[in-house]
PDB file of N, CA and C in Angstrom:
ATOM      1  N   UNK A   1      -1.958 -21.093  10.764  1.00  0.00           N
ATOM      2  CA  UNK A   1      -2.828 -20.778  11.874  1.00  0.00           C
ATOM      3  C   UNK A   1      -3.046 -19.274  12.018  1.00  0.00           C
ATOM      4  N   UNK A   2      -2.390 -18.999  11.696  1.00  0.00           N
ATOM      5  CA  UNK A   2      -1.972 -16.863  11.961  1.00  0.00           C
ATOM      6  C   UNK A   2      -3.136 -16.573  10.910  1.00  0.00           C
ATOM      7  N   UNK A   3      -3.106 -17.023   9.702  1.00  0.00           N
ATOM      8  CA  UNK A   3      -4.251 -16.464   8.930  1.00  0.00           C
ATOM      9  C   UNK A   3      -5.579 -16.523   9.365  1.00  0.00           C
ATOM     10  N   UNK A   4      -5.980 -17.664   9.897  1.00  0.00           N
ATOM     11  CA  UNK A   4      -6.911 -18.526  10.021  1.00  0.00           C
ATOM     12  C   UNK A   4      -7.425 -17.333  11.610  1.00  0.00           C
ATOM     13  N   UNK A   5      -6.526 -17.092  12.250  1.00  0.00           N
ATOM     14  CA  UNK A   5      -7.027 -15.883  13.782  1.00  0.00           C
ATOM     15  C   UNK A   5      -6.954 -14.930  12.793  1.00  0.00           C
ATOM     16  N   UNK A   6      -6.827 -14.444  11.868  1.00  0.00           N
ATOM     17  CA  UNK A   6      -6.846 -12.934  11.809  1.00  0.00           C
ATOM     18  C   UNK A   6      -7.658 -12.799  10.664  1.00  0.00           C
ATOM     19  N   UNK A   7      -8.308 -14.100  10.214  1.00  0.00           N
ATOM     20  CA  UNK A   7     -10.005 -13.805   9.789  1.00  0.00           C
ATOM     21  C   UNK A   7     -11.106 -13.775  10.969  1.00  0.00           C
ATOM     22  N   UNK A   8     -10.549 -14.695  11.699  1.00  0.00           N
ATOM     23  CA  UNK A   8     -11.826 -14.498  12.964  1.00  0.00           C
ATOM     24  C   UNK A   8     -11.700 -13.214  13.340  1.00  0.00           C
ATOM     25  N   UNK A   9     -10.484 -12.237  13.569  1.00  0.00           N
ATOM     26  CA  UNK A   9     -10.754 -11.356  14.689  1.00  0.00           C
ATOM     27  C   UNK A   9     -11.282 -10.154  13.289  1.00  0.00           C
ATOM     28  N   UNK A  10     -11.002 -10.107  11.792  1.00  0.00           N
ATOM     29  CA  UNK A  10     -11.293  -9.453  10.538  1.00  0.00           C
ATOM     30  C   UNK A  10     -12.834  -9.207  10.361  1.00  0.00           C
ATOM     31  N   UNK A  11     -13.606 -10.426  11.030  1.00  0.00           N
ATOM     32  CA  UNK A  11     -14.877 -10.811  10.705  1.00  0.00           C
ATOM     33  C   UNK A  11     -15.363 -10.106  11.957  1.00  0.00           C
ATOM     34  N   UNK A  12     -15.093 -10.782  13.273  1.00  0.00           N
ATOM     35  CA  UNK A  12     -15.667 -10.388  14.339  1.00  0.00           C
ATOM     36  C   UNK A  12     -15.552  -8.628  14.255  1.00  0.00           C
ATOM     37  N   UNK A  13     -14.476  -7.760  14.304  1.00  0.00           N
ATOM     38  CA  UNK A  13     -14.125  -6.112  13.730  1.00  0.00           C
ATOM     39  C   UNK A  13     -15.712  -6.162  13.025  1.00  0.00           C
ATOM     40  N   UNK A  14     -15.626  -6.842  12.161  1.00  0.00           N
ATOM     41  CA  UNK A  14     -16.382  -6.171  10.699  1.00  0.00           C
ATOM     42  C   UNK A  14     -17.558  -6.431  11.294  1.00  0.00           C
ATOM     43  N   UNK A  15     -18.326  -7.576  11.948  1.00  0.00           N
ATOM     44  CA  UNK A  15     -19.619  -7.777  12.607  1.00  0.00           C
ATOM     45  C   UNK A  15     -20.397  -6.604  13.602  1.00  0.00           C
ATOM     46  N   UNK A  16     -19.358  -6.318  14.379  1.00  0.00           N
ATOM     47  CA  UNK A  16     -19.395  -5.141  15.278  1.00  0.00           C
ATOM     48  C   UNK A  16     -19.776  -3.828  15.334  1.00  0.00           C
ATOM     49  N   UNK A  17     -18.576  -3.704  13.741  1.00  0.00           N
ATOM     50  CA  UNK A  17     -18.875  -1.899  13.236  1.00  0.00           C
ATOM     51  C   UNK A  17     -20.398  -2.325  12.598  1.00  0.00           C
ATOM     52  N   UNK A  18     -20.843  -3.146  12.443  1.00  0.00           N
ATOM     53  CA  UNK A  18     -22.099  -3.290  11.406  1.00  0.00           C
ATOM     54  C   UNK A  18     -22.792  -3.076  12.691  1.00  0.00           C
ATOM     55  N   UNK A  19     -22.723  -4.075  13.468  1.00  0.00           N
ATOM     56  CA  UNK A  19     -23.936  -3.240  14.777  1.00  0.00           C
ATOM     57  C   UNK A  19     -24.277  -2.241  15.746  1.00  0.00           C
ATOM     58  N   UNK A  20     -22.766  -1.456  15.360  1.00  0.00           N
ATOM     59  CA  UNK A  20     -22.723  -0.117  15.353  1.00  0.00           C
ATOM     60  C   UNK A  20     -22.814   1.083  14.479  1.00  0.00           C
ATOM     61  N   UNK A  21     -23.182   0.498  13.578  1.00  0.00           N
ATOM     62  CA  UNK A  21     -23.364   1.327  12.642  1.00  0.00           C
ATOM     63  C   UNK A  21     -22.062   2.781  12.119  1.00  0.00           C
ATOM     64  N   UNK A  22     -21.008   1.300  12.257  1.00  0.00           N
ATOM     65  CA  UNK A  22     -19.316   2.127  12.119  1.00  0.00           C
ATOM     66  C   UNK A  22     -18.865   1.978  10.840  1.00  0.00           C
ATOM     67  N   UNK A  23     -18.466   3.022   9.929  1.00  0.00           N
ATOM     68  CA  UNK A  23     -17.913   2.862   9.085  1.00  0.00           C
ATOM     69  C   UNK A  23     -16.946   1.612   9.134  1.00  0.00           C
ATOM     70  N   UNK A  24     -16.892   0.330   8.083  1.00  0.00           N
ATOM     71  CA  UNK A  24     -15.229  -0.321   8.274  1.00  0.00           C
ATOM     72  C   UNK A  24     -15.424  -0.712   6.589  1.00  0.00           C
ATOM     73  N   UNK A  25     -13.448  -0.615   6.580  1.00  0.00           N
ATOM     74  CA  UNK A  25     -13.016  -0.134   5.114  1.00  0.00           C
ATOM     75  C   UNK A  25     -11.950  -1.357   5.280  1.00  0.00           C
ATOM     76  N   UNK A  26     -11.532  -2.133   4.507  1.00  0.00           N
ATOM     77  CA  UNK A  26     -10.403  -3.143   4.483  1.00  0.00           C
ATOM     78  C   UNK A  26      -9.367  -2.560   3.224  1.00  0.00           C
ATOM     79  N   UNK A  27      -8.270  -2.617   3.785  1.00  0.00           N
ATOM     80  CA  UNK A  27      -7.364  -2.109   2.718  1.00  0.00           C
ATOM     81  C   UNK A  27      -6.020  -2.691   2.808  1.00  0.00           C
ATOM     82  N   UNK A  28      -5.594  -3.722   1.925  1.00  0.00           N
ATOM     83  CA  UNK A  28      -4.503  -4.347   1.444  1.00  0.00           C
ATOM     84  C   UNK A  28      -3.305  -3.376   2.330  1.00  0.00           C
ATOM     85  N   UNK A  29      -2.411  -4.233   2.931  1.00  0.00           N
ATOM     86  CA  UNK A  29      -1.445  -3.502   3.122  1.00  0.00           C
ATOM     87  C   UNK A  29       0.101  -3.315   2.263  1.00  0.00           C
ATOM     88  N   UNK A  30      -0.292  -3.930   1.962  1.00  0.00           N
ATOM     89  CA  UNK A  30       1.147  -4.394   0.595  1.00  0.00           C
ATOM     90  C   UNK A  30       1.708  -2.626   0.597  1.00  0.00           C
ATOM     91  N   UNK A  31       3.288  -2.978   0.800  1.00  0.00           N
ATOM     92  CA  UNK A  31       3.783  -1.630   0.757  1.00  0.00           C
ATOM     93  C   UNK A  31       3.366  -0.412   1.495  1.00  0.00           C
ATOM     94  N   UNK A  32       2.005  -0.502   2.168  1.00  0.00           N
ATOM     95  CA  UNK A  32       2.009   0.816   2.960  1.00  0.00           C
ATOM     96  C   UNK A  32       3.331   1.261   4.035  1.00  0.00           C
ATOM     97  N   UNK A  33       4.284  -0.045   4.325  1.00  0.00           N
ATOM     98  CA  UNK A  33       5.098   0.589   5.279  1.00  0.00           C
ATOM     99  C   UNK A  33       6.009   0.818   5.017  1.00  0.00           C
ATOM    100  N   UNK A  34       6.404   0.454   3.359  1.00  0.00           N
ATOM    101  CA  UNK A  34       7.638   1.042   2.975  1.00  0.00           C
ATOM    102  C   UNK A  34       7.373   2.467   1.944  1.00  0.00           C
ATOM    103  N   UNK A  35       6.218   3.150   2.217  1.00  0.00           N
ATOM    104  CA  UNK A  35       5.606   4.187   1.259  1.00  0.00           C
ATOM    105  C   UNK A  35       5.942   5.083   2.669  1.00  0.00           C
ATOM    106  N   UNK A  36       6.380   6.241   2.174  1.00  0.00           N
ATOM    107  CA  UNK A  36       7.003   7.191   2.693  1.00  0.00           C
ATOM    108  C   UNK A  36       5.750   8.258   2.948  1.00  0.00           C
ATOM    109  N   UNK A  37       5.319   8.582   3.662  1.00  0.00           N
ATOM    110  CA  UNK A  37       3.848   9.392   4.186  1.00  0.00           C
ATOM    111  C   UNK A  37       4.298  10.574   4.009  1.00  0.00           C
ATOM    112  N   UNK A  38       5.387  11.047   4.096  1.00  0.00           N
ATOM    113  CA  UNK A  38       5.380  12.793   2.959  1.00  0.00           C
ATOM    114  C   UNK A  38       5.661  12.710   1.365  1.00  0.00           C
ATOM    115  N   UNK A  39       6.311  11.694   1.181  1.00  0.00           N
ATOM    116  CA  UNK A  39       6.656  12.061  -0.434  1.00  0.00           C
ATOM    117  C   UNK A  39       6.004  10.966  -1.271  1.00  0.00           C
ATOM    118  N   UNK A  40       5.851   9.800  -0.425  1.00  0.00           N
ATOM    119  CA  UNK A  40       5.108   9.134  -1.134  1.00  0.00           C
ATOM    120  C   UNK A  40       5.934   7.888  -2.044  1.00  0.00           C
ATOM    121  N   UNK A  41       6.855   7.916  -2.350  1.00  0.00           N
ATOM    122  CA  UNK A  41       7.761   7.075  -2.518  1.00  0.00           C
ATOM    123  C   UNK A  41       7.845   5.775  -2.037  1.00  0.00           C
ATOM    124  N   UNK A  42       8.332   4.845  -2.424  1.00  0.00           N
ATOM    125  CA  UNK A  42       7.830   3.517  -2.423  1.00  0.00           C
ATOM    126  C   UNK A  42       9.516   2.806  -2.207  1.00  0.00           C
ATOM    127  N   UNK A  43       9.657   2.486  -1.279  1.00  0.00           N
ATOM    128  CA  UNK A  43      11.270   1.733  -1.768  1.00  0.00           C
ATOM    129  C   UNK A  43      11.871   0.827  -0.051  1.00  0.00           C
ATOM    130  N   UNK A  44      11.679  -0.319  -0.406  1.00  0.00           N
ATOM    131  CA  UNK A  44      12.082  -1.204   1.030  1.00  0.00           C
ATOM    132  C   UNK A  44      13.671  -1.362   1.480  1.00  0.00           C
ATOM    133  N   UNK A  45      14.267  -0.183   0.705  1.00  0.00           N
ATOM    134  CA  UNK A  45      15.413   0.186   1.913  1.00  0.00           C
ATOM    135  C   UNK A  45      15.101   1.460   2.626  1.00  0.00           C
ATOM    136  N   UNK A  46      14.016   1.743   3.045  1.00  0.00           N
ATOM    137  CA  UNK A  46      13.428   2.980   3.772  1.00  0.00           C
ATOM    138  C   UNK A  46      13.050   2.068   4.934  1.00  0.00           C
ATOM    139  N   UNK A  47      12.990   1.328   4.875  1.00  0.00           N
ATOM    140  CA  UNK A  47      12.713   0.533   6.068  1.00  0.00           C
ATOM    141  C   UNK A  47      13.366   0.255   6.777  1.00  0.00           C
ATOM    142  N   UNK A  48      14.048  -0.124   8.022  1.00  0.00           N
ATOM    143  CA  UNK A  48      14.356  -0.918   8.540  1.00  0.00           C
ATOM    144  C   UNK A  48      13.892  -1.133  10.241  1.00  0.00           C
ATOM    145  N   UNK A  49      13.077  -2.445  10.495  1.00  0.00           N
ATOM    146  CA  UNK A  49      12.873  -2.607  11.536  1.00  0.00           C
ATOM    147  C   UNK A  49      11.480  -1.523  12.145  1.00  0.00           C
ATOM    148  N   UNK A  50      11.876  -0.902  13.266  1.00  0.00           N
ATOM    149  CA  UNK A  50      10.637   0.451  14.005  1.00  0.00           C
ATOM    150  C   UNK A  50      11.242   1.369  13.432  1.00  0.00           C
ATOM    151  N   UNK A  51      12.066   1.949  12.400  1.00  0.00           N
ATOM    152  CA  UNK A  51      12.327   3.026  12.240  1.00  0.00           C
ATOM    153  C   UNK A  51      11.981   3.242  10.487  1.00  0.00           C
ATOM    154  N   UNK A  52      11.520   4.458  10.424  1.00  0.00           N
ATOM    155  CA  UNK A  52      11.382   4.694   8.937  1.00  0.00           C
ATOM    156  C   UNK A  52      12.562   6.001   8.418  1.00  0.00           C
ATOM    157  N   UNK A  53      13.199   5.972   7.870  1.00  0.00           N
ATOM    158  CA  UNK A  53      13.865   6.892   7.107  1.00  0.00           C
ATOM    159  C   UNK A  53      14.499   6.871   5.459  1.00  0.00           C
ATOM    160  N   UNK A  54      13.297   7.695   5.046  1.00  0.00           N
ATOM    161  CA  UNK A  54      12.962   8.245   3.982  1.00  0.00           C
ATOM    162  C   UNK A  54      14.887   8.409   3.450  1.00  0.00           C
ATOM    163  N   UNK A  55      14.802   7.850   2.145  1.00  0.00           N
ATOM    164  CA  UNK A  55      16.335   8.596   1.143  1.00  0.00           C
ATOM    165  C   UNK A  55      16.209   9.371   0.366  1.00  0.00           C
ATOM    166  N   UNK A  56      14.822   9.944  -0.002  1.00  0.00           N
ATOM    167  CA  UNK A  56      14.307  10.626  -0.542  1.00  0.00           C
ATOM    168  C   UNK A  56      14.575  12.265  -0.313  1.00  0.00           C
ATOM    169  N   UNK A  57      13.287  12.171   0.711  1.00  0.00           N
ATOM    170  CA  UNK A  57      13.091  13.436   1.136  1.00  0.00           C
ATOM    171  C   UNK A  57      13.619  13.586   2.919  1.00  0.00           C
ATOM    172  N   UNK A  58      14.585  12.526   3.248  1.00  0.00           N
ATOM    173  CA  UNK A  58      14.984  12.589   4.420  1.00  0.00           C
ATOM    174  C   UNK A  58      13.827  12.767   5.988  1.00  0.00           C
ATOM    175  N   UNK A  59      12.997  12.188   5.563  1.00  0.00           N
ATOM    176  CA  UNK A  59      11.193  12.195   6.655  1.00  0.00           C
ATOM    177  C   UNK A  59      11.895  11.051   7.293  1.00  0.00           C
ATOM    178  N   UNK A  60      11.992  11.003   8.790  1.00  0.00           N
ATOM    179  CA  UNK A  60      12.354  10.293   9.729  1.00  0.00           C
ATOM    180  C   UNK A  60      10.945   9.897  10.647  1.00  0.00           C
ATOM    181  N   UNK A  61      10.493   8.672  10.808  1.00  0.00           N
ATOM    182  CA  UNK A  61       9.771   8.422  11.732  1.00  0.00           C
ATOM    183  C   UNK A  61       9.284   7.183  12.092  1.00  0.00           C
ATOM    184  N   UNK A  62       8.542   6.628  13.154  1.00  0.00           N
ATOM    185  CA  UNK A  62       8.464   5.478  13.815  1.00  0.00           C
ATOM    186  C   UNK A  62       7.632   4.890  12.598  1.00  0.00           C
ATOM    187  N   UNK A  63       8.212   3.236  11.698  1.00  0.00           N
ATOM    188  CA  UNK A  63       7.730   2.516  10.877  1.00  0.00           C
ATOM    189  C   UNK A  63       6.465   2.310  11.337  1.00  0.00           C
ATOM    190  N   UNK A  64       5.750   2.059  12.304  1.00  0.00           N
ATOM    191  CA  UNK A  64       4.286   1.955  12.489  1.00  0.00           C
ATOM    192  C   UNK A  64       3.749   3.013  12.226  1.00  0.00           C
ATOM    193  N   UNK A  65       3.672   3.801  12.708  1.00  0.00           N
ATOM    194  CA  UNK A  65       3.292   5.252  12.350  1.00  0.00           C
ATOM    195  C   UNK A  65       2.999   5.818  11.283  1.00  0.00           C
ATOM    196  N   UNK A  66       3.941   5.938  10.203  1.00  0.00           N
ATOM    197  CA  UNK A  66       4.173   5.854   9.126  1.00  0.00           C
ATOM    198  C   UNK A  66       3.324   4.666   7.990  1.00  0.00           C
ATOM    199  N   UNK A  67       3.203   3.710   8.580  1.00  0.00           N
ATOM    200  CA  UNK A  67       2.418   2.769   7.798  1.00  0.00           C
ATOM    201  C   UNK A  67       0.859   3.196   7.973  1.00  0.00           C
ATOM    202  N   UNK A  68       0.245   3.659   9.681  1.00  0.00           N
ATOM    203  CA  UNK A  68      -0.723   4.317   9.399  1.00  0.00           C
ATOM    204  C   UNK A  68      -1.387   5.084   8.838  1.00  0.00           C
ATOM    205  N   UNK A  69      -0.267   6.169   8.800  1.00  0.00           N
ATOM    206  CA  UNK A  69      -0.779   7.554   7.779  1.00  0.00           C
ATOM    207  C   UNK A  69      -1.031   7.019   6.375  1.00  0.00           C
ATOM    208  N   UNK A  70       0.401   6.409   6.170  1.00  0.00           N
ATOM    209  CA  UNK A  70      -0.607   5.383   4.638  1.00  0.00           C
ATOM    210  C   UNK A  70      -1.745   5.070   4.395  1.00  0.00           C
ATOM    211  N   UNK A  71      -2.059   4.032   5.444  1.00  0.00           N
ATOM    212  CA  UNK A  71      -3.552   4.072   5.392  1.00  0.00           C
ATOM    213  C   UNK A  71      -4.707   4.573   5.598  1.00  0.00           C
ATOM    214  N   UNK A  72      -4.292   5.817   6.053  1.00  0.00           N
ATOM    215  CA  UNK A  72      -5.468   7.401   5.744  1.00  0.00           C
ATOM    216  C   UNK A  72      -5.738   8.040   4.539  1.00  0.00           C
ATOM    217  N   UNK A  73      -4.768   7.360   3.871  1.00  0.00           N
ATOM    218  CA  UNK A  73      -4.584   7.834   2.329  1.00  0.00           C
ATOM    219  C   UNK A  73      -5.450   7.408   1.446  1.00  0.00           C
ATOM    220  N   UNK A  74      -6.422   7.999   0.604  1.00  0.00           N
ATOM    221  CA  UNK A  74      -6.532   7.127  -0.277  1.00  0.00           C
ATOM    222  C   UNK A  74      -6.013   7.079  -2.031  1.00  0.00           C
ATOM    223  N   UNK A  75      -5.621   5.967  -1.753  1.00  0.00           N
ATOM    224  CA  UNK A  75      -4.292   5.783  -2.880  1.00  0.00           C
ATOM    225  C   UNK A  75      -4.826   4.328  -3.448  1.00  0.00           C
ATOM    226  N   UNK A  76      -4.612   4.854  -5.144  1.00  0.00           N
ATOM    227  CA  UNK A  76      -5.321   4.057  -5.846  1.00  0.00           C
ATOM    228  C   UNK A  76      -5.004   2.365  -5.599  1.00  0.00           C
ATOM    229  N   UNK A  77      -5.612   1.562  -5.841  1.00  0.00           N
ATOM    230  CA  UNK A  77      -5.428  -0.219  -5.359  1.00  0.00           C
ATOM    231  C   UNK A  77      -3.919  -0.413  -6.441  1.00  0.00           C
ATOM    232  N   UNK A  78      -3.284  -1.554  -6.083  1.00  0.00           N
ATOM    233  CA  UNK A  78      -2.491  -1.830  -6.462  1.00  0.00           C
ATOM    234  C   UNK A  78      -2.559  -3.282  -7.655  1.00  0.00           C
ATOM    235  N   UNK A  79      -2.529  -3.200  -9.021  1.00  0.00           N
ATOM    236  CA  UNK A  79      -2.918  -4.299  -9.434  1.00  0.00           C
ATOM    237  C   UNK A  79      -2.027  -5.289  -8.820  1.00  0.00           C
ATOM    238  N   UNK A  80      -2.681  -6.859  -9.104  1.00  0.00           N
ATOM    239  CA  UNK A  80      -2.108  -7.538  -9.182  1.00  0.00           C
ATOM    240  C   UNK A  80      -0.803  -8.283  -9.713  1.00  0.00           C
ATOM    241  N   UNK A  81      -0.590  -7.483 -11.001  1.00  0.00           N
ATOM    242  CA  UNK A  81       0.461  -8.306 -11.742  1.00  0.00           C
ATOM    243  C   UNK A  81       1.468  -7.164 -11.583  1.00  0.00           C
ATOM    244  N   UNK A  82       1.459  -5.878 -10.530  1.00  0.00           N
ATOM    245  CA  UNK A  82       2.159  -5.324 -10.111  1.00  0.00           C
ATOM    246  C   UNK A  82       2.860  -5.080  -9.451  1.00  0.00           C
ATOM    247  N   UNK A  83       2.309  -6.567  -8.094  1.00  0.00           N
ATOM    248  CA  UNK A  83       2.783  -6.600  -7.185  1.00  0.00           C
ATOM    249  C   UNK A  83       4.398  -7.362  -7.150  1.00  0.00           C
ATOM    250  N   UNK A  84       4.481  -8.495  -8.330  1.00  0.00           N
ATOM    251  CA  UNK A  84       5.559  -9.363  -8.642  1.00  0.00           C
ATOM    252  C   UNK A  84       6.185  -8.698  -8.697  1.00  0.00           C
ATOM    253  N   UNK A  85       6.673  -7.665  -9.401  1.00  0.00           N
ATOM    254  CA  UNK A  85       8.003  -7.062 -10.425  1.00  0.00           C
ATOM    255  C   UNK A  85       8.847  -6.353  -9.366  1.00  0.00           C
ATOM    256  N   UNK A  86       8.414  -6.040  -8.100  1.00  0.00           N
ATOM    257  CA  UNK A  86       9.659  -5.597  -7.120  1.00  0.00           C
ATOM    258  C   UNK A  86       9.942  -4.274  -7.570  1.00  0.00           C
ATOM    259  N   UNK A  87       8.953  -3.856  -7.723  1.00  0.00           N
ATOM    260  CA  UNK A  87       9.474  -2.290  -8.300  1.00  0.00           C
ATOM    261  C   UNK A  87       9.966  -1.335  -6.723  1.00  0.00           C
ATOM    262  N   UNK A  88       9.832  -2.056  -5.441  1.00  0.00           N
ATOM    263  CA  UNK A  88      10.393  -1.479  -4.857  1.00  0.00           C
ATOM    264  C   UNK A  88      11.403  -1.836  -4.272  1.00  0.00           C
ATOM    265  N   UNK A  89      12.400  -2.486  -5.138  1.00  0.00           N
ATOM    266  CA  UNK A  89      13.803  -2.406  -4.851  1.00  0.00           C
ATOM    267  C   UNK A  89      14.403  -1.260  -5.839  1.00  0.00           C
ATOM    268  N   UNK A  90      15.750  -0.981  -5.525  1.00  0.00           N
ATOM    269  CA  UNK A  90      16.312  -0.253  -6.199  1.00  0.00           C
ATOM    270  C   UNK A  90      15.768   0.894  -6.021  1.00  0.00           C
ATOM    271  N   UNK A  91      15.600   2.223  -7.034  1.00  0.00           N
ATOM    272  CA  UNK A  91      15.050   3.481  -6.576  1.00  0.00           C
ATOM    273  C   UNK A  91      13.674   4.098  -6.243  1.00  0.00           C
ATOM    274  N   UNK A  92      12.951   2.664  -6.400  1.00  0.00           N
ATOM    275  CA  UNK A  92      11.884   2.561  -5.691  1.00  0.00           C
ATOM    276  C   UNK A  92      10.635   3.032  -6.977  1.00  0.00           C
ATOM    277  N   UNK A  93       9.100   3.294  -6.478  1.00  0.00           N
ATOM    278  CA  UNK A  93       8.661   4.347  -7.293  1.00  0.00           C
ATOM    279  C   UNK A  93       7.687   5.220  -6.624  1.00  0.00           C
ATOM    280  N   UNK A  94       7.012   6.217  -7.083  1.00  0.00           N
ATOM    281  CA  UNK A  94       6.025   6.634  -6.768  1.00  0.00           C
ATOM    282  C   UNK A  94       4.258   6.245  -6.213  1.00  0.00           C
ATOM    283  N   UNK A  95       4.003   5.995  -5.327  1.00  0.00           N
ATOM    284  CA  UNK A  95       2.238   5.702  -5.138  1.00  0.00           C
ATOM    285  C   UNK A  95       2.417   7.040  -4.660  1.00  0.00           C
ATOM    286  N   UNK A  96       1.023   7.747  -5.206  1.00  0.00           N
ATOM    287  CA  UNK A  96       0.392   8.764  -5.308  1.00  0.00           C
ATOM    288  C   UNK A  96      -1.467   8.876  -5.408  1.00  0.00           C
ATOM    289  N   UNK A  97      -2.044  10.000  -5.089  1.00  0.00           N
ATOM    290  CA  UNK A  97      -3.325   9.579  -5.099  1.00  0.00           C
ATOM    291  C   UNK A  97      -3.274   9.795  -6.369  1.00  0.00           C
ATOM    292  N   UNK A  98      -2.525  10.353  -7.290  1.00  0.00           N
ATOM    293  CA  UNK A  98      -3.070  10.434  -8.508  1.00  0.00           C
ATOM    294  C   UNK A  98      -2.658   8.818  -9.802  1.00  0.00           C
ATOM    295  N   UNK A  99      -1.951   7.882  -8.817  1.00  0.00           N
ATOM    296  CA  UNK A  99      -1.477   7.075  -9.526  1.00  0.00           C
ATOM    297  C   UNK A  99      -0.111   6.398  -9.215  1.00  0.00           C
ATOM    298  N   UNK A 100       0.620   5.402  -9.952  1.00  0.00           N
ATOM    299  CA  UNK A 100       1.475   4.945  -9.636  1.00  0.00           C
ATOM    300  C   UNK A 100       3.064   5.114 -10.751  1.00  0.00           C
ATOM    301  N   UNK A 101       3.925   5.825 -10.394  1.00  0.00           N
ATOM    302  CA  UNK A 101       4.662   6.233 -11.333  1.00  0.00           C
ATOM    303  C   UNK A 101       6.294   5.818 -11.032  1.00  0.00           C
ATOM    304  N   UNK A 102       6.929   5.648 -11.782  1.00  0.00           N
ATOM    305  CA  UNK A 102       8.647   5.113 -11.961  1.00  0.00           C
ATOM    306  C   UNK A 102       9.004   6.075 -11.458  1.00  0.00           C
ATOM    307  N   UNK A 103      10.253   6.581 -10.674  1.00  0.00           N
ATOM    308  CA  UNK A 103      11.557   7.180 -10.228  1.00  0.00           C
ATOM    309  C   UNK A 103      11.877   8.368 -11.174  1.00  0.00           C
ATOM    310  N   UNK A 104      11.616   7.923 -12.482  1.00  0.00           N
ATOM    311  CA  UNK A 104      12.056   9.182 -13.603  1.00  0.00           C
ATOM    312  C   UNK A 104      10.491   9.877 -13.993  1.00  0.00           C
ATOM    313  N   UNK A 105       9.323   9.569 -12.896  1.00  0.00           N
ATOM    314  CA  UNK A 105       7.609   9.870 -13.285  1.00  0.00           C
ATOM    315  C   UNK A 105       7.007   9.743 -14.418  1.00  0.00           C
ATOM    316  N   UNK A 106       7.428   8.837 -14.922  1.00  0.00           N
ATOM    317  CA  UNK A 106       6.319   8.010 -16.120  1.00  0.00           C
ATOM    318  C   UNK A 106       5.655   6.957 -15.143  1.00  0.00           C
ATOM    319  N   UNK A 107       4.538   7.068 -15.609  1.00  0.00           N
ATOM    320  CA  UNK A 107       3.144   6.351 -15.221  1.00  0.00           C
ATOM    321  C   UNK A 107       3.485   4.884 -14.941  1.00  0.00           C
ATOM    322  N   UNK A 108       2.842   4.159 -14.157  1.00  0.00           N
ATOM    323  CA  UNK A 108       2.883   2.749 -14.392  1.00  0.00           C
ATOM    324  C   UNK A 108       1.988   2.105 -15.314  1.00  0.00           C
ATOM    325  N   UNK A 109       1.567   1.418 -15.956  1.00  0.00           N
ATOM    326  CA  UNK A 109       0.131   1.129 -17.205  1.00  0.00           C
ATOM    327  C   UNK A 109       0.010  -0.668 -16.670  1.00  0.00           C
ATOM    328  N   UNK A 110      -0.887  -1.066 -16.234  1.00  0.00           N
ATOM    329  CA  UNK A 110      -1.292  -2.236 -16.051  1.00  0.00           C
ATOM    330  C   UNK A 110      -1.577  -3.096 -17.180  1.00  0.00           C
ATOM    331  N   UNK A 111      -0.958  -3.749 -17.247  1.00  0.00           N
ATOM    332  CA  UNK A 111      -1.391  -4.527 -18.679  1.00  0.00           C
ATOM    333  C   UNK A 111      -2.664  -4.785 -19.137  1.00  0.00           C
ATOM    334  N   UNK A 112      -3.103  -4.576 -20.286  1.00  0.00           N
ATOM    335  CA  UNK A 112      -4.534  -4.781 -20.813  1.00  0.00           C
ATOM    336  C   UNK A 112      -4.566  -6.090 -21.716  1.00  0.00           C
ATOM    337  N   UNK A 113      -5.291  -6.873 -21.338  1.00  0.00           N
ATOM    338  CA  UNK A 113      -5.739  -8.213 -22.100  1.00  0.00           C
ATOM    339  C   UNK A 113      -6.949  -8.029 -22.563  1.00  0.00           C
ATOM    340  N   UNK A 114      -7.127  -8.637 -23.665  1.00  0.00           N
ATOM    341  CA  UNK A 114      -8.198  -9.079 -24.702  1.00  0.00           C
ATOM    342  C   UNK A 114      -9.561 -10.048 -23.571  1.00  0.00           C
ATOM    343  N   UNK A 115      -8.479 -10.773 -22.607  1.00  0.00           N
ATOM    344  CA  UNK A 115      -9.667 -11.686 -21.748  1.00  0.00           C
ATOM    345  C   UNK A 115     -10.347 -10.652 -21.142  1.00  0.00           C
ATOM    346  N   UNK A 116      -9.588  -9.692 -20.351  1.00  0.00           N
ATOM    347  CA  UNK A 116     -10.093  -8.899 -19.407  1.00  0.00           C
ATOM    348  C   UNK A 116     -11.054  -7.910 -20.075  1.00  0.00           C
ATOM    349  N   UNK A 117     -11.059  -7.743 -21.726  1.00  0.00           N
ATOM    350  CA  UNK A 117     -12.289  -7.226 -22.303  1.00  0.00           C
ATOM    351  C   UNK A 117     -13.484  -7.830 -22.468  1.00  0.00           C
ATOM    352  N   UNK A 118     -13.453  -9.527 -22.609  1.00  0.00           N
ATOM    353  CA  UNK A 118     -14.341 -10.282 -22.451  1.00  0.00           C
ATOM    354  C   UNK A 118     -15.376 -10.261 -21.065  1.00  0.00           C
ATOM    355  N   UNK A 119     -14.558  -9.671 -19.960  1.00  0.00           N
ATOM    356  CA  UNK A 119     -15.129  -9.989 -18.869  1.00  0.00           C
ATOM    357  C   UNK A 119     -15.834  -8.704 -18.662  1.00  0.00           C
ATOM    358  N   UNK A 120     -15.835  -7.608 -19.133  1.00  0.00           N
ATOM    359  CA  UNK A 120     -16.600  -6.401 -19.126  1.00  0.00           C
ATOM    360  C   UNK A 120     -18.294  -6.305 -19.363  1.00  0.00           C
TER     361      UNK A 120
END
């Protein structure tokens, strides 16, 4: 049922800014609230509950808050087959606007298929 209200109220938002002629932008939240809004770091023991504190770079602040500034960001989409692997347990990794990178900053590389050349 929860999904099902929060397309109506997604749609009704989106109907609105259109007849206001308001910018509206939809953006996945996956991980914005465990992404650390100064360093950028990615790791869901930074979380806990309303409070955010960073192990990183030691950035203390209210988990909502923090999930917002995320989403002021713009930071590249997150593939899909990226989302499984839990890369944010353990030491977490990097989202960056320039990309998505491991703990030791090697790149993340999305897998490339032969289908997904077909579909080009």
């Amino acid at each position: 049922m929860g999904h099902w209200t929060n397309t109506l109220i997604r749609d009704k938002l989106k109907s609105t800014c259109e007849e206001l002629n308001v910018s509206f932008v939809e953006q996945d939240s996956t991980y914005r609230s465990q992404r650390c809004s100064c360093c950028g770091i990615v790791r869901s023991a930074n979380r806990k509950g309303k409070l955010y504190e960073c192990k990183h770079c030691s950035n203390v602040i209210d988990a909502d808050l923090n999930a917002a500034l995320n989403h002021k960001v713009d930071l590249p989409d997150l593939h899909w087959s990226l989302r499984g692997k839990k890369f944010n347990k353990g030491n977490g990794f990097y989202w960056l606007k320039t990309g998505l990178f491991n703990f030791n900053g090697e790149e993340f590389r999305v897998p490339h298929s032969q289908k997904e050349d077909s579909l080009l």
